[in-house]
N, C-alpha and C. Protein backbone atom coordinates (compact mmCIF):
# COMPACT_ATOMS: atom_id res chain seq x y z
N UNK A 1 -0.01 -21.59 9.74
CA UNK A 1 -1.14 -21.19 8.93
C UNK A 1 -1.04 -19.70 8.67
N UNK A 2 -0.96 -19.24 7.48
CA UNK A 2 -1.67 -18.06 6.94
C UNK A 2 -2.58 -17.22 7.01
N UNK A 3 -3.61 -17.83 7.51
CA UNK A 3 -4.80 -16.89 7.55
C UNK A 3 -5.71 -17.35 9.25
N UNK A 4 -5.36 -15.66 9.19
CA UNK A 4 -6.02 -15.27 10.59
C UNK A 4 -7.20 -14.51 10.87
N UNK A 5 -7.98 -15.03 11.47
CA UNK A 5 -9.36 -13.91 11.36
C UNK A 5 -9.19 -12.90 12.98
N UNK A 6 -9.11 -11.61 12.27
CA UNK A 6 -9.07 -10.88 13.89
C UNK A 6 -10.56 -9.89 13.72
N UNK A 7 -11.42 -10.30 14.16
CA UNK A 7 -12.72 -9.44 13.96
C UNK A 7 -13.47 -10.01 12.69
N UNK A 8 -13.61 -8.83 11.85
CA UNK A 8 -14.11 -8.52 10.69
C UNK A 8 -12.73 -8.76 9.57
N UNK A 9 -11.54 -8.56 9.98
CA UNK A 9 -10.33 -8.80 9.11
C UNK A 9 -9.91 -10.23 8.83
N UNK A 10 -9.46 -10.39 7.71
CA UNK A 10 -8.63 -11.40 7.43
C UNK A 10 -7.64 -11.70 7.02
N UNK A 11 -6.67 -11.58 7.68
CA UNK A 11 -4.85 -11.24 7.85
C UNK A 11 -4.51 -12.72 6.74
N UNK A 12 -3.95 -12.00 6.12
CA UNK A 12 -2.88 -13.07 5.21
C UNK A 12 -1.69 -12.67 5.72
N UNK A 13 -0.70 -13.46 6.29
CA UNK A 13 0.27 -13.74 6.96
C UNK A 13 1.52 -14.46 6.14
N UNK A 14 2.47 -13.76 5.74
CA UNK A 14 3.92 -14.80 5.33
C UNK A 14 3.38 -15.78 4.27
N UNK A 15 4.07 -16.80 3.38
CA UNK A 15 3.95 -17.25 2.22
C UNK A 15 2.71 -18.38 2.29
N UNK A 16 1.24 -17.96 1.67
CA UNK A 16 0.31 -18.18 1.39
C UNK A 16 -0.23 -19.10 0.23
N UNK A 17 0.23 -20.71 0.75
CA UNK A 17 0.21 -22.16 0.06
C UNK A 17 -1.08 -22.25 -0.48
N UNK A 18 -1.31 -23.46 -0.63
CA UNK A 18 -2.30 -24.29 -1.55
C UNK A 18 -3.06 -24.75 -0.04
N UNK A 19 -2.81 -24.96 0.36
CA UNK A 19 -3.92 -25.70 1.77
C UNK A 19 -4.10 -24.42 2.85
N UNK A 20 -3.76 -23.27 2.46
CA UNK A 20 -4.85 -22.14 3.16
C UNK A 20 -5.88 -21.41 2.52
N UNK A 21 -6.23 -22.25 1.21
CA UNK A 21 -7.22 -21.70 0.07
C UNK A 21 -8.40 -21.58 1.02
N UNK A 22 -8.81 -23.26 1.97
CA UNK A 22 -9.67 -23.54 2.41
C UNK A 22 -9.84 -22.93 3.90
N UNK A 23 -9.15 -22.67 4.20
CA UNK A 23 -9.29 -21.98 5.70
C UNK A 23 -9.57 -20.02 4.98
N UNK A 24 -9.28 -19.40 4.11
CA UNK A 24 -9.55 -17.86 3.26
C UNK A 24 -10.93 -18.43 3.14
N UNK A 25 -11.33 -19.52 2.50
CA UNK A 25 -12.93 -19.37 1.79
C UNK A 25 -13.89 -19.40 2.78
N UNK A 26 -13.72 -20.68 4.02
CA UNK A 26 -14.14 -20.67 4.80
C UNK A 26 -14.67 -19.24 5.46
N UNK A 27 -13.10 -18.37 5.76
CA UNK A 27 -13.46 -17.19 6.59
C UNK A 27 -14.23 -15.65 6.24
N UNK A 28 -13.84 -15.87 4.63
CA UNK A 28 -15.10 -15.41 3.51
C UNK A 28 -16.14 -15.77 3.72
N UNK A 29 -16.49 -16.46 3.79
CA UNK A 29 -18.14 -16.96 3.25
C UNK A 29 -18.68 -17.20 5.16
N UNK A 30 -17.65 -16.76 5.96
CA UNK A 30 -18.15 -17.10 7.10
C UNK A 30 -19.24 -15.83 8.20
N UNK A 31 -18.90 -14.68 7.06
CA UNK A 31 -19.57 -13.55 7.82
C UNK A 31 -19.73 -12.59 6.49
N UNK A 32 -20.28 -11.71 6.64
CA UNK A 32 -20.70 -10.38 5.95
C UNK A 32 -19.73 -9.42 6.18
N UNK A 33 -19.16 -8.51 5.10
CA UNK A 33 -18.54 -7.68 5.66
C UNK A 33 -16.76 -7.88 6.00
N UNK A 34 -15.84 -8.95 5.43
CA UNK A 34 -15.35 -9.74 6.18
C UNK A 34 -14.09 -8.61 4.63
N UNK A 35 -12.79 -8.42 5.32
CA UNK A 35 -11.78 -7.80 4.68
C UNK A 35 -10.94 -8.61 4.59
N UNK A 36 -9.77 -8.51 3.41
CA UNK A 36 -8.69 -9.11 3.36
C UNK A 36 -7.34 -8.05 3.98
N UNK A 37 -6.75 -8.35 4.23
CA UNK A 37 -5.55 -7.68 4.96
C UNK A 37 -4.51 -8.02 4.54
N UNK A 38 -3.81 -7.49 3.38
CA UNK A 38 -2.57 -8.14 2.89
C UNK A 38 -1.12 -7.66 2.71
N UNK A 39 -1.22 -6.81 3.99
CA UNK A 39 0.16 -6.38 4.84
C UNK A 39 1.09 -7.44 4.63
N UNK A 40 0.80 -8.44 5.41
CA UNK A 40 1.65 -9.39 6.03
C UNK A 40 1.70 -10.11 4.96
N UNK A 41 0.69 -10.28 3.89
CA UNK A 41 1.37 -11.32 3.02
C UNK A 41 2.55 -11.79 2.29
N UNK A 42 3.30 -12.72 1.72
CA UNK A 42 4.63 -12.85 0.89
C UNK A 42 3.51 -13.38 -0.54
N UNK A 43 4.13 -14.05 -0.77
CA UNK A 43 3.98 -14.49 -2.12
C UNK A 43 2.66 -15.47 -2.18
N UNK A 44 1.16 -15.26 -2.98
CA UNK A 44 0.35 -15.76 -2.88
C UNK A 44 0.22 -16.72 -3.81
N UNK A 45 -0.30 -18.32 -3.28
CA UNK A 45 -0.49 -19.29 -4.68
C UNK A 45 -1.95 -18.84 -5.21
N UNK A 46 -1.73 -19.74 -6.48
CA UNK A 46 -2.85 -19.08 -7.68
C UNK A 46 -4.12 -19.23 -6.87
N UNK A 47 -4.39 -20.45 -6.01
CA UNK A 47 -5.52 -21.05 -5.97
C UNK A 47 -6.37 -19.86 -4.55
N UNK A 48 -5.16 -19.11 -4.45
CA UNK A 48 -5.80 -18.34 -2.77
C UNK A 48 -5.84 -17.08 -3.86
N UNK A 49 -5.25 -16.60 -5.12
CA UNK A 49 -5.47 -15.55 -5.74
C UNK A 49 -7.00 -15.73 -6.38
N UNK A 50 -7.67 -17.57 -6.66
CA UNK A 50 -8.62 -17.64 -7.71
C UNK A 50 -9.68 -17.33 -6.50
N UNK A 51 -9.40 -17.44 -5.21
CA UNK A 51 -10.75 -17.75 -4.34
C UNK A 51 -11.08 -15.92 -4.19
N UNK A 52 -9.62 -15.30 -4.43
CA UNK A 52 -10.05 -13.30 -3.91
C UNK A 52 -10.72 -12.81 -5.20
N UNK A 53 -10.51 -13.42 -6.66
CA UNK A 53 -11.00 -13.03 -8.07
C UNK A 53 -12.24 -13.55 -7.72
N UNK A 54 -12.47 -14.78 -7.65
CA UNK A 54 -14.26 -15.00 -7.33
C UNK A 54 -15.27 -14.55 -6.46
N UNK A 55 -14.49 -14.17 -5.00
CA UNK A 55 -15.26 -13.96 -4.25
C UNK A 55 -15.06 -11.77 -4.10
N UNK A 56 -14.28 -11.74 -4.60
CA UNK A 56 -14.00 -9.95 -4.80
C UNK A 56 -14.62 -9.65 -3.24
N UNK A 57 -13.47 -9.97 -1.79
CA UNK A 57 -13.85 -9.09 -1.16
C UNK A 57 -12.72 -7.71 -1.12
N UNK A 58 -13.53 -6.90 0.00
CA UNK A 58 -12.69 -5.71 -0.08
C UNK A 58 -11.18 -5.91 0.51
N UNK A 59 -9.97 -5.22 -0.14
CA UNK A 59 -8.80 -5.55 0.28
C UNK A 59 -8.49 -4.01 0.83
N UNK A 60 -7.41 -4.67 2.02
CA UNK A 60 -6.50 -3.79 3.14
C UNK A 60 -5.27 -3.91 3.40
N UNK A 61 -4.91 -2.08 3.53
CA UNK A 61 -3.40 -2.74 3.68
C UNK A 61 -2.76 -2.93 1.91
N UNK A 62 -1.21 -2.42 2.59
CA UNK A 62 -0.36 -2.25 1.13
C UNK A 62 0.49 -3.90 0.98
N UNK A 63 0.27 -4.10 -0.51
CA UNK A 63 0.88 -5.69 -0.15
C UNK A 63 2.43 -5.67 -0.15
N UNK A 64 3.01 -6.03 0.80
CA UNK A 64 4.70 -6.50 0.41
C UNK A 64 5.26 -7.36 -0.12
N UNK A 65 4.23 -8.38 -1.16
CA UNK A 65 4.97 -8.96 -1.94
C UNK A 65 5.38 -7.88 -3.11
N UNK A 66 6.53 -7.74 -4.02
CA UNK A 66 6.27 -7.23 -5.02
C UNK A 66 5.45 -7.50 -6.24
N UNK A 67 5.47 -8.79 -6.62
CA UNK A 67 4.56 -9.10 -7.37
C UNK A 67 3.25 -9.23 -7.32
N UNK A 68 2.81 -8.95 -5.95
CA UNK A 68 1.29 -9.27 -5.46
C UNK A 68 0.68 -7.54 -5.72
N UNK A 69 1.86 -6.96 -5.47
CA UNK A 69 1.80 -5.57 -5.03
C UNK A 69 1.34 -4.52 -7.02
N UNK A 70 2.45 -4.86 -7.85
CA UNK A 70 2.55 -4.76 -9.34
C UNK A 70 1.36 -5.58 -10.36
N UNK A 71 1.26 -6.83 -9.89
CA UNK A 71 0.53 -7.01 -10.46
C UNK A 71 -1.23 -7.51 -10.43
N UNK A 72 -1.02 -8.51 -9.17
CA UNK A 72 -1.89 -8.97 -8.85
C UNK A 72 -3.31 -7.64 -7.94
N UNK A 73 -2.87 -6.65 -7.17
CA UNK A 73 -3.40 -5.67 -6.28
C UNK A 73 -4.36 -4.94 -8.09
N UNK A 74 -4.48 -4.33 -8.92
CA UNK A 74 -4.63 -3.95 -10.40
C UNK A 74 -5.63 -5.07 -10.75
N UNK A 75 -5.36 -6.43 -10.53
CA UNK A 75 -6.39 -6.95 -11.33
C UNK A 75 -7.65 -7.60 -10.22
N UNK A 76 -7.23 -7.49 -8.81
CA UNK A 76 -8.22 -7.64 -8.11
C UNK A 76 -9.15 -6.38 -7.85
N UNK A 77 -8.27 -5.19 -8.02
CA UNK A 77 -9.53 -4.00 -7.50
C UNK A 77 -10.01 -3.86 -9.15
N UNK A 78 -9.86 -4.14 -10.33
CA UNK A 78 -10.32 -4.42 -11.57
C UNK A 78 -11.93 -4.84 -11.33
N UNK A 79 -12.92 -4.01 -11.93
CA UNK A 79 -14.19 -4.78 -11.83
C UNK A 79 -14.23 -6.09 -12.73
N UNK A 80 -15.25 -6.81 -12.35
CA UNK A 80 -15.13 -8.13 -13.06
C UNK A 80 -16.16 -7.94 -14.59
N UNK A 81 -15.67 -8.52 -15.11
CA UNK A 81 -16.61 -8.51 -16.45
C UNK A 81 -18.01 -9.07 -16.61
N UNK A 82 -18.75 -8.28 -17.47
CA UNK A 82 -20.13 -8.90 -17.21
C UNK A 82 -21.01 -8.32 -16.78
């Protein structure tokens, strides 16, 4: 599994599938205050990118995917429209 809650953080860990959407939303919506940590991440699927666009929490940590890093990091700290 991908996603680890240590405290208040929420470590995305190595290549981040379709069936850790639900264990991220869970640990979102499970406290106030709750960070993403995306050090450790590799390459994120869409559906764990649609749950960080909807739920816009705060992100930590430089990402090492490159593409997470170029493109995706730009449109999440992006305010949302509206």
């Amino acid at each position: 599994m991908s996603v680890r809650l240590d405290g208040p953080v929420i470590c995305l860990e190595g290549e981040c599938r379709v069936e850790d959407t639900e264990p991220l939303l869970a640990a979102l919506q499970g406290g106030p205050g709750r960070v993403v940590d995306l050090s450790g991440a590799g390459p994120l699927h869409a559906a764990i990118v649609q749950v960080l666009l909807a739920l816009r929490p705060p992100l930590s940590g430089p990402a090492r995917d490159p593409f997470t890093a170029r493109w995706l990091l730009p449109l999440l700290a992006a305010k949302p429209p509206g």
